[in-house]
Protein backbone atom coordinates (compact mmCIF):
# COMPACT_ATOMS: atom_id res chain seq x y z
CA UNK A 1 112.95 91.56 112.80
CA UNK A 2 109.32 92.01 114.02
CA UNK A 3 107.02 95.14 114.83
CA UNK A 4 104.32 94.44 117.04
CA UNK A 5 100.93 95.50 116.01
CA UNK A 6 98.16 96.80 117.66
CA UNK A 7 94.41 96.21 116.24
CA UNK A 8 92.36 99.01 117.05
CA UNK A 9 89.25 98.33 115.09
CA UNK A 10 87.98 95.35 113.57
CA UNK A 11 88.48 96.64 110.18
CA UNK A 12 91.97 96.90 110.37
CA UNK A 13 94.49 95.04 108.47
CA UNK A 14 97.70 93.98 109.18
CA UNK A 15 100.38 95.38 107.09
CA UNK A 16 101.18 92.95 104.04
CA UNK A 17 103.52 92.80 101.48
CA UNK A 18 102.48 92.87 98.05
CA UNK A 19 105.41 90.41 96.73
CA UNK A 20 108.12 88.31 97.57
CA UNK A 21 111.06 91.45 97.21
CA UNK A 22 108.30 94.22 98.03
CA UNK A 23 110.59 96.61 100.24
CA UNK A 24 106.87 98.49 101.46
CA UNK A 25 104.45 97.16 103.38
CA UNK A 26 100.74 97.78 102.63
CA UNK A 27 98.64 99.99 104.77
CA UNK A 28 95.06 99.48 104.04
CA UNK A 29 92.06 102.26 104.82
CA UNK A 30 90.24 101.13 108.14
CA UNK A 31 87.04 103.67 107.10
CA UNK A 32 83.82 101.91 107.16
CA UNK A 33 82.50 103.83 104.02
CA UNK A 34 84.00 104.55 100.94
CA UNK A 35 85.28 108.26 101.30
CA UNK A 36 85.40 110.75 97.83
CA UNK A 37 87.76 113.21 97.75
CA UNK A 38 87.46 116.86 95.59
CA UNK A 39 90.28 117.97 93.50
CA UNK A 40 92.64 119.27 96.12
CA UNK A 41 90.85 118.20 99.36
CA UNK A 42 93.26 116.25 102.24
CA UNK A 43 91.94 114.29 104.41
CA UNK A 44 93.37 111.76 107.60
CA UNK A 45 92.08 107.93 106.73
CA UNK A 46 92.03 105.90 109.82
CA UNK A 47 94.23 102.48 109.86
CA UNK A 48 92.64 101.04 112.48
CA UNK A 49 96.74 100.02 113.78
CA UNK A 50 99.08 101.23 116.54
CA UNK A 51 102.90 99.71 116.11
CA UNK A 52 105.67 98.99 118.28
CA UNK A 53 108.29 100.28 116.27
CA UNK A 54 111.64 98.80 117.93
CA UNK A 55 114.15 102.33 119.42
CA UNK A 56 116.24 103.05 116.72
CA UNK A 57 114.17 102.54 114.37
CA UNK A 58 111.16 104.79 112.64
CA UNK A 59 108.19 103.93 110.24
CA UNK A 60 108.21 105.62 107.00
CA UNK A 61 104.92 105.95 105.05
CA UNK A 62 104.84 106.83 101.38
CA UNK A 63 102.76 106.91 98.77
CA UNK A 64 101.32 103.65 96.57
CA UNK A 65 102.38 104.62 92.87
CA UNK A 66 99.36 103.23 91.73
CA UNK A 67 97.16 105.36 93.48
CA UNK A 68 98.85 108.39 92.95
CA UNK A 69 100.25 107.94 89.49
CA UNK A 70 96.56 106.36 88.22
CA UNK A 71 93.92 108.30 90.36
CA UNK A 72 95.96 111.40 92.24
CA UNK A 73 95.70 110.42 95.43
CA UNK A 74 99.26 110.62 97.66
CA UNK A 75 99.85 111.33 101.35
CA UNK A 76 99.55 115.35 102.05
CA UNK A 77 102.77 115.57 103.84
CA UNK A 78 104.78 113.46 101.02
CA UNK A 79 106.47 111.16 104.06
CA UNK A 80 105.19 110.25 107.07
CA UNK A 81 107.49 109.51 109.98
CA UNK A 82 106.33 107.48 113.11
CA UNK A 83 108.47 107.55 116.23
CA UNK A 84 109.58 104.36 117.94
CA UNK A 85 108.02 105.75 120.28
CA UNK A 86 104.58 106.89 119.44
CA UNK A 87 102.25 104.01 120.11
CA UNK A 88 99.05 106.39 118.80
CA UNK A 89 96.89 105.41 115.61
CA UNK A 90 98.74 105.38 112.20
CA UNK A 91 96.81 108.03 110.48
CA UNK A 92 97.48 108.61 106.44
CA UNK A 93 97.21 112.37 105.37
CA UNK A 94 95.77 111.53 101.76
CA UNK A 95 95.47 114.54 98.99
CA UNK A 96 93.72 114.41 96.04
CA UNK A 97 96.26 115.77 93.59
CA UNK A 98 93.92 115.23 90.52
CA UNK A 99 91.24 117.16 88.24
CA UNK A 100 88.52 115.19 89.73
CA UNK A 101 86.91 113.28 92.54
CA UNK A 102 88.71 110.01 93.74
CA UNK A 103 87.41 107.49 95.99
CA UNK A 104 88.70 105.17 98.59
CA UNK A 105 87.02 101.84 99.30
CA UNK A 106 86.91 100.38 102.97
CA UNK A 107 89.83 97.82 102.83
CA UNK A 108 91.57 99.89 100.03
CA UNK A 109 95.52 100.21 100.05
CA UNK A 110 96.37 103.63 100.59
CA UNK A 111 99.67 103.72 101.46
CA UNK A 112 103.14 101.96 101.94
CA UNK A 113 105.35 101.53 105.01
CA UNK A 114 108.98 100.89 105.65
CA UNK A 115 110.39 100.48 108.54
CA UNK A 116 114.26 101.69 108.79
CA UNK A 117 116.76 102.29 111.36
CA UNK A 118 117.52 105.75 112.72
CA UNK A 119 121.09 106.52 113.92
CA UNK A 120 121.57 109.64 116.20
CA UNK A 121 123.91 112.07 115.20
CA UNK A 122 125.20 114.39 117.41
CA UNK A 123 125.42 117.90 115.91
CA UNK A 124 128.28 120.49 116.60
CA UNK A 125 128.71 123.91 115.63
CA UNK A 126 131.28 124.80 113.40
CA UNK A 127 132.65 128.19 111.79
CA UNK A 128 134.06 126.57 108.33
CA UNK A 129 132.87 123.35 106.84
CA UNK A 130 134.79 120.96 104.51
CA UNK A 131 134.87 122.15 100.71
CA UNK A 132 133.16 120.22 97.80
CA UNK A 133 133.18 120.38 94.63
CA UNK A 134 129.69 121.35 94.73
CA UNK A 135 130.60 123.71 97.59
CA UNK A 136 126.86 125.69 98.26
CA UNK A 137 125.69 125.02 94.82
CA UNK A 138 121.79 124.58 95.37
CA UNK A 139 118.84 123.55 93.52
CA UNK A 140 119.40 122.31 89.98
CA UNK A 141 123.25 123.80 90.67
CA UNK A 142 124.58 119.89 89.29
CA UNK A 143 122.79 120.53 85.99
CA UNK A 144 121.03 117.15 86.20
CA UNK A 145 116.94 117.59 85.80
């Protein structure tokens, strides 16, 4: 399946995978500088892309688990979701979750992206839902950490 991309500068990359089975793509930092960022200071890194995500489909952008489990640094809002229909820049929403400064290099991966199809549901509203065994049982209610 293909996703057309859109170069927007010419430091942008295309968006690679790492390995043969790698089920992320790479999305690289498009900055011209390297950028430092303080212990719990966000901040949006520019990829320098736009994609053509096919309709029934969305991007997903997560976090490299190098770079967050090694230096802190994962996207703000956890997962990023592009639209099949946004055609805007793909903008990563890094935090610093560390105890001290980390720094990006131009070029640098900072992030990972799947793309993954979307079904629409169609949602009704209803006085009694099915019963579980879990019924409303919430947060840790399974006893599994």
């Amino acid at each position: 399946m293909e996703v057309k991309v859109k170069k927007l500068t010419e430091t942008a990359k295309l968006p690679v995978y790492a390995s043969e089975n790698a089920a992320a793509a790479d999305l690289c930092s498009a900055e011209r500088e390297t950028v430092t960022l303080s212990p719990g200071e966000t901040r949006l890194f520019h990829t320098g892309l736009a994609l053509e995500i096919p309709a029934g489909y969305a991007g997903f952008v997560y976090a490299r688990s190098g770079l967050a489990s090694k230096r802190g640094l994962a996207p703000a809002n956890k997962v990023g979701v592009i639209d099949a229909d946004y055609r805007g820049e793909v903008l990563v929403a890094l935090h610093n979750h560390g105890l001290t400064d980390a720094s990006v290099e131009p070029g640098e991966r900072i992030a990972q992206l799947i793309v993954a199809e979307t079904p629409r549901f169609s949602f009704t509203e209803a006085s009694e839902l099915s019963d579980t065994v879990r019924g409303a049982g919430g947060f840790g209610s399974t006893g599994r950490t």
